[in-house]
Protein backbone atom coordinates (compact mmCIF):
# COMPACT_ATOMS: atom_id res chain seq x y z
CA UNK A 1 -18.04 -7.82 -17.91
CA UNK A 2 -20.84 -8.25 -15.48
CA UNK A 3 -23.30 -7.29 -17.89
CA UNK A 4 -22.09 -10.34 -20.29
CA UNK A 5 -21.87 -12.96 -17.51
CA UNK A 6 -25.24 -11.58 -16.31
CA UNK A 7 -26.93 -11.58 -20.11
CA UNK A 8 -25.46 -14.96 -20.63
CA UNK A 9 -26.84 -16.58 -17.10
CA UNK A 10 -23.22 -17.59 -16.10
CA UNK A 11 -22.87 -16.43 -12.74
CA UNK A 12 -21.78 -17.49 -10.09
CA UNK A 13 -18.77 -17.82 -12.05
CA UNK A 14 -14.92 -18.97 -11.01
CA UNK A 15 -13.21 -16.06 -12.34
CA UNK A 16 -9.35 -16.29 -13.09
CA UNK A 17 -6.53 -13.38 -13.41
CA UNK A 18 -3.50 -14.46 -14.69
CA UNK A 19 -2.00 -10.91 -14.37
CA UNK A 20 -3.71 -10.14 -11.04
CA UNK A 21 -2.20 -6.71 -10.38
CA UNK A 22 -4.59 -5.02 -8.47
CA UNK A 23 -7.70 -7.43 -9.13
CA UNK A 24 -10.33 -4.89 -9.48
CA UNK A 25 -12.60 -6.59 -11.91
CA UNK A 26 -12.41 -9.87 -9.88
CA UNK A 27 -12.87 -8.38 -6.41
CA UNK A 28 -15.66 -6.48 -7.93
CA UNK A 29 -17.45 -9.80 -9.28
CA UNK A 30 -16.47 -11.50 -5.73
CA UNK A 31 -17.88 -8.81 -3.82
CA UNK A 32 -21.35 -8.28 -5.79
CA UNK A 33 -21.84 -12.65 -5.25
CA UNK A 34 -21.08 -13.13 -9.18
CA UNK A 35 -18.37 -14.83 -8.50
CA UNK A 36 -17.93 -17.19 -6.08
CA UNK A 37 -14.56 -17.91 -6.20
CA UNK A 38 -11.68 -15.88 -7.59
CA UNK A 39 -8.38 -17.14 -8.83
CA UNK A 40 -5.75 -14.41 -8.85
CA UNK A 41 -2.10 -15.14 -10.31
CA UNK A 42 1.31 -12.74 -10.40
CA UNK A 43 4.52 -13.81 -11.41
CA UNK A 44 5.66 -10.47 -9.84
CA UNK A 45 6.75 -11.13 -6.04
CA UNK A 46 6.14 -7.80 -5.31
CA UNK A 47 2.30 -7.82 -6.59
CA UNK A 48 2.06 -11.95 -4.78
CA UNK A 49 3.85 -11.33 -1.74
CA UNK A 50 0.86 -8.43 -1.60
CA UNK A 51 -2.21 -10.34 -2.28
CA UNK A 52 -0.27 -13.25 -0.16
CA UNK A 53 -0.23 -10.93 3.14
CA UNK A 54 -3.57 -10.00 2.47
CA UNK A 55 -4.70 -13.46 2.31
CA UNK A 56 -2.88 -14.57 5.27
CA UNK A 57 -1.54 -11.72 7.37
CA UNK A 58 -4.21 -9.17 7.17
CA UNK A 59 -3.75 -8.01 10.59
CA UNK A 60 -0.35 -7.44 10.62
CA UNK A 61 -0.37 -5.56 7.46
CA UNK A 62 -2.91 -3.15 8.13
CA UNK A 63 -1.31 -2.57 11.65
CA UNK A 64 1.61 -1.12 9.45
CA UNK A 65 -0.80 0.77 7.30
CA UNK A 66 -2.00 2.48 10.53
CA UNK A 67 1.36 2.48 11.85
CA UNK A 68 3.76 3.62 8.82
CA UNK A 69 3.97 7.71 8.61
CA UNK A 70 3.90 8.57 4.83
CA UNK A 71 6.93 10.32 4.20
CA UNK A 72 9.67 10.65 1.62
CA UNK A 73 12.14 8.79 3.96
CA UNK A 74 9.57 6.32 4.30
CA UNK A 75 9.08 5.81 0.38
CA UNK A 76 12.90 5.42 0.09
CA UNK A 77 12.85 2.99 2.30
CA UNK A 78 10.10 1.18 0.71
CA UNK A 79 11.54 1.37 -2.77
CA UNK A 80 14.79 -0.23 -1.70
CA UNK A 81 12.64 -3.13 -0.46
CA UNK A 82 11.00 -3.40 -3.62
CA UNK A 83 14.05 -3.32 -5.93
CA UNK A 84 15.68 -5.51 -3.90
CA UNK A 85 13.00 -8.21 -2.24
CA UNK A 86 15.64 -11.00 -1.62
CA UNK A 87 16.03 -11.15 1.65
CA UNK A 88 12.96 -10.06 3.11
CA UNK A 89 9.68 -11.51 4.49
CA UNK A 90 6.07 -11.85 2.18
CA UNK A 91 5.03 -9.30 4.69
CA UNK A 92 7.53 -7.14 4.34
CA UNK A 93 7.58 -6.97 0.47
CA UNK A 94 3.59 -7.25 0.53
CA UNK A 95 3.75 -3.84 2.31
CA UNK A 96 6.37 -2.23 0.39
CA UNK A 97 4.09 -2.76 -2.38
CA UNK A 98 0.95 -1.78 -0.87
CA UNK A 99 3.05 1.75 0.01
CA UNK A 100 4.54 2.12 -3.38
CA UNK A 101 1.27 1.18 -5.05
CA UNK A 102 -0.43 4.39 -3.28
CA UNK A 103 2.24 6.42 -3.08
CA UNK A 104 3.92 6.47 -6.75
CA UNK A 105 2.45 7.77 -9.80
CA UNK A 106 -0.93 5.67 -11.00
CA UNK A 107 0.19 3.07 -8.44
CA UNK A 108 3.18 1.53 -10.23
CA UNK A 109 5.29 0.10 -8.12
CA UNK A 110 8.58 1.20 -10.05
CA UNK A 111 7.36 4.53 -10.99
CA UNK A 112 8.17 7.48 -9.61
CA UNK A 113 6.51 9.45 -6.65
CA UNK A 114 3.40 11.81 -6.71
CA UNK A 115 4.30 14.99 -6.04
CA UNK A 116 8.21 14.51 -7.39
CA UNK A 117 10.80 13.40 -4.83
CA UNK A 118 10.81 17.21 -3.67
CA UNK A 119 7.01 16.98 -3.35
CA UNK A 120 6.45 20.02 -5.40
CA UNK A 121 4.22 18.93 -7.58
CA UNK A 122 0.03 19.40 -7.37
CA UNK A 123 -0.72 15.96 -5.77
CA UNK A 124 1.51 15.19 -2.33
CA UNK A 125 2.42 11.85 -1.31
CA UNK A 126 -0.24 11.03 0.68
CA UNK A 127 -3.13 11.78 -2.19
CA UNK A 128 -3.90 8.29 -2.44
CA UNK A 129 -3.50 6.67 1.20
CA UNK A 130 -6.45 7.15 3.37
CA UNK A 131 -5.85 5.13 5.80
CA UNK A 132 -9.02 4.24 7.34
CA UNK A 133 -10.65 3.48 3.73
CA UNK A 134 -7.39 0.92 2.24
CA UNK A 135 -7.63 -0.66 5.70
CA UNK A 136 -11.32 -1.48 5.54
CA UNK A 137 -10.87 -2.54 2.28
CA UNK A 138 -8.17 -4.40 3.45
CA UNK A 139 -10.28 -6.29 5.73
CA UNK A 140 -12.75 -6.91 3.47
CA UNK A 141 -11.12 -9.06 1.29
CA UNK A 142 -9.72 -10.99 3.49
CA UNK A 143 -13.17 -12.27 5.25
CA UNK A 144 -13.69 -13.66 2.00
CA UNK A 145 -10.31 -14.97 1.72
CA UNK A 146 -11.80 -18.42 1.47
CA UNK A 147 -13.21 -17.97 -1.88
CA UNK A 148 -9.50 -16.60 -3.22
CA UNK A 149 -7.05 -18.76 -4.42
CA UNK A 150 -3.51 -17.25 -5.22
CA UNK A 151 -0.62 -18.48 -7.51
CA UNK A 152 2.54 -17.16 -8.10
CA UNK A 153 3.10 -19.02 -11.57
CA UNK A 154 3.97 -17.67 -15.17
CA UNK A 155 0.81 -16.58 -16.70
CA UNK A 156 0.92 -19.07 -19.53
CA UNK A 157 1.37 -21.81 -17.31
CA UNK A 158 -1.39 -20.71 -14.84
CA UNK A 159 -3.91 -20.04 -17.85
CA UNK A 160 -2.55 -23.93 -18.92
CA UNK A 161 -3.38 -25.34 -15.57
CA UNK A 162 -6.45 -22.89 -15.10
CA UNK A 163 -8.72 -25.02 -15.73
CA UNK A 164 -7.52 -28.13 -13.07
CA UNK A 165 -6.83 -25.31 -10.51
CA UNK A 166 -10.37 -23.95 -10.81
């Protein structure tokens, strides 16, 4: 993708996901300058109330990253949040997603748990949350929160009303 924005002399570019999951591609482009603004969308509360606590409660959340032991009672926990979000705060689902999304198999939220839920497997629980590098990447994003916009629409009514958002 960068190489056809860069061969085509489009950047800087507003770049749009309508399925933002986790946004690699378009924090990628914000983060090298190609973009200079980034428009992320996710019908799935779970994956908004995420990017939304990111975007707005940065601090808080990566307090709980530092905070949060990584256990299997902790996971439970975290998955009961997550299938049942009513009820709870953006920052509380944001981080039930963040844990999920490092702690279950290739980060889907409503998979099941590296290592299997009697962590015998290769990989343990913790494989993918190093603390110090998710919260610095954490922070990153959000000093550049100003050049994110985030929706919580359907996708083909955000790609409809892409264009006026943008």
């Amino acid at each position: 993708m960068l190489r056809i924005i860069e061969d085509n002399k489009l950047s800087p570019i507003h770049y749009a996901e309508p399925y933002a999951g986790g946004a690699g591609l378009a924090l990628k482009l914000l983060h090298l300058n190609v973009a200079e603004k980034i428009i992320l969308n996710d019908i799935n509360i779970s994956v908004y109330a995420f990017w939304h606590t990111v975007l707005n409660n940065a601090d808080h959340l990566c307090t709980l990253i530092e905070g949060t032991e990584v256990t299997m009672n902790e996971w439970f926990k975290q998955k009961e949040i997550i299938n049942n979000p009513k009820g709870h705060d953006m920052l509380t689902i944001g981080f039930s997603s963040f844990f999920l999304n490092r702690t279950n198999r290739s980060g889907i939220l409503k998979g099941g748990v590296i290592g299997g839920k009697n962590q015998e497997g290769q990989w343990k629980l913790d494989a993918r949350y190093n603390k110090s590098d998710l919260i610095s990447r954490i922070k990153k994003i959000s000093k550049n929160r100003e050049r994110i916009d985030l929706y919580n629409m359907d996708a083909i009514d955000f790609i409809k009303n892409s264009c006026s958002i943008a």
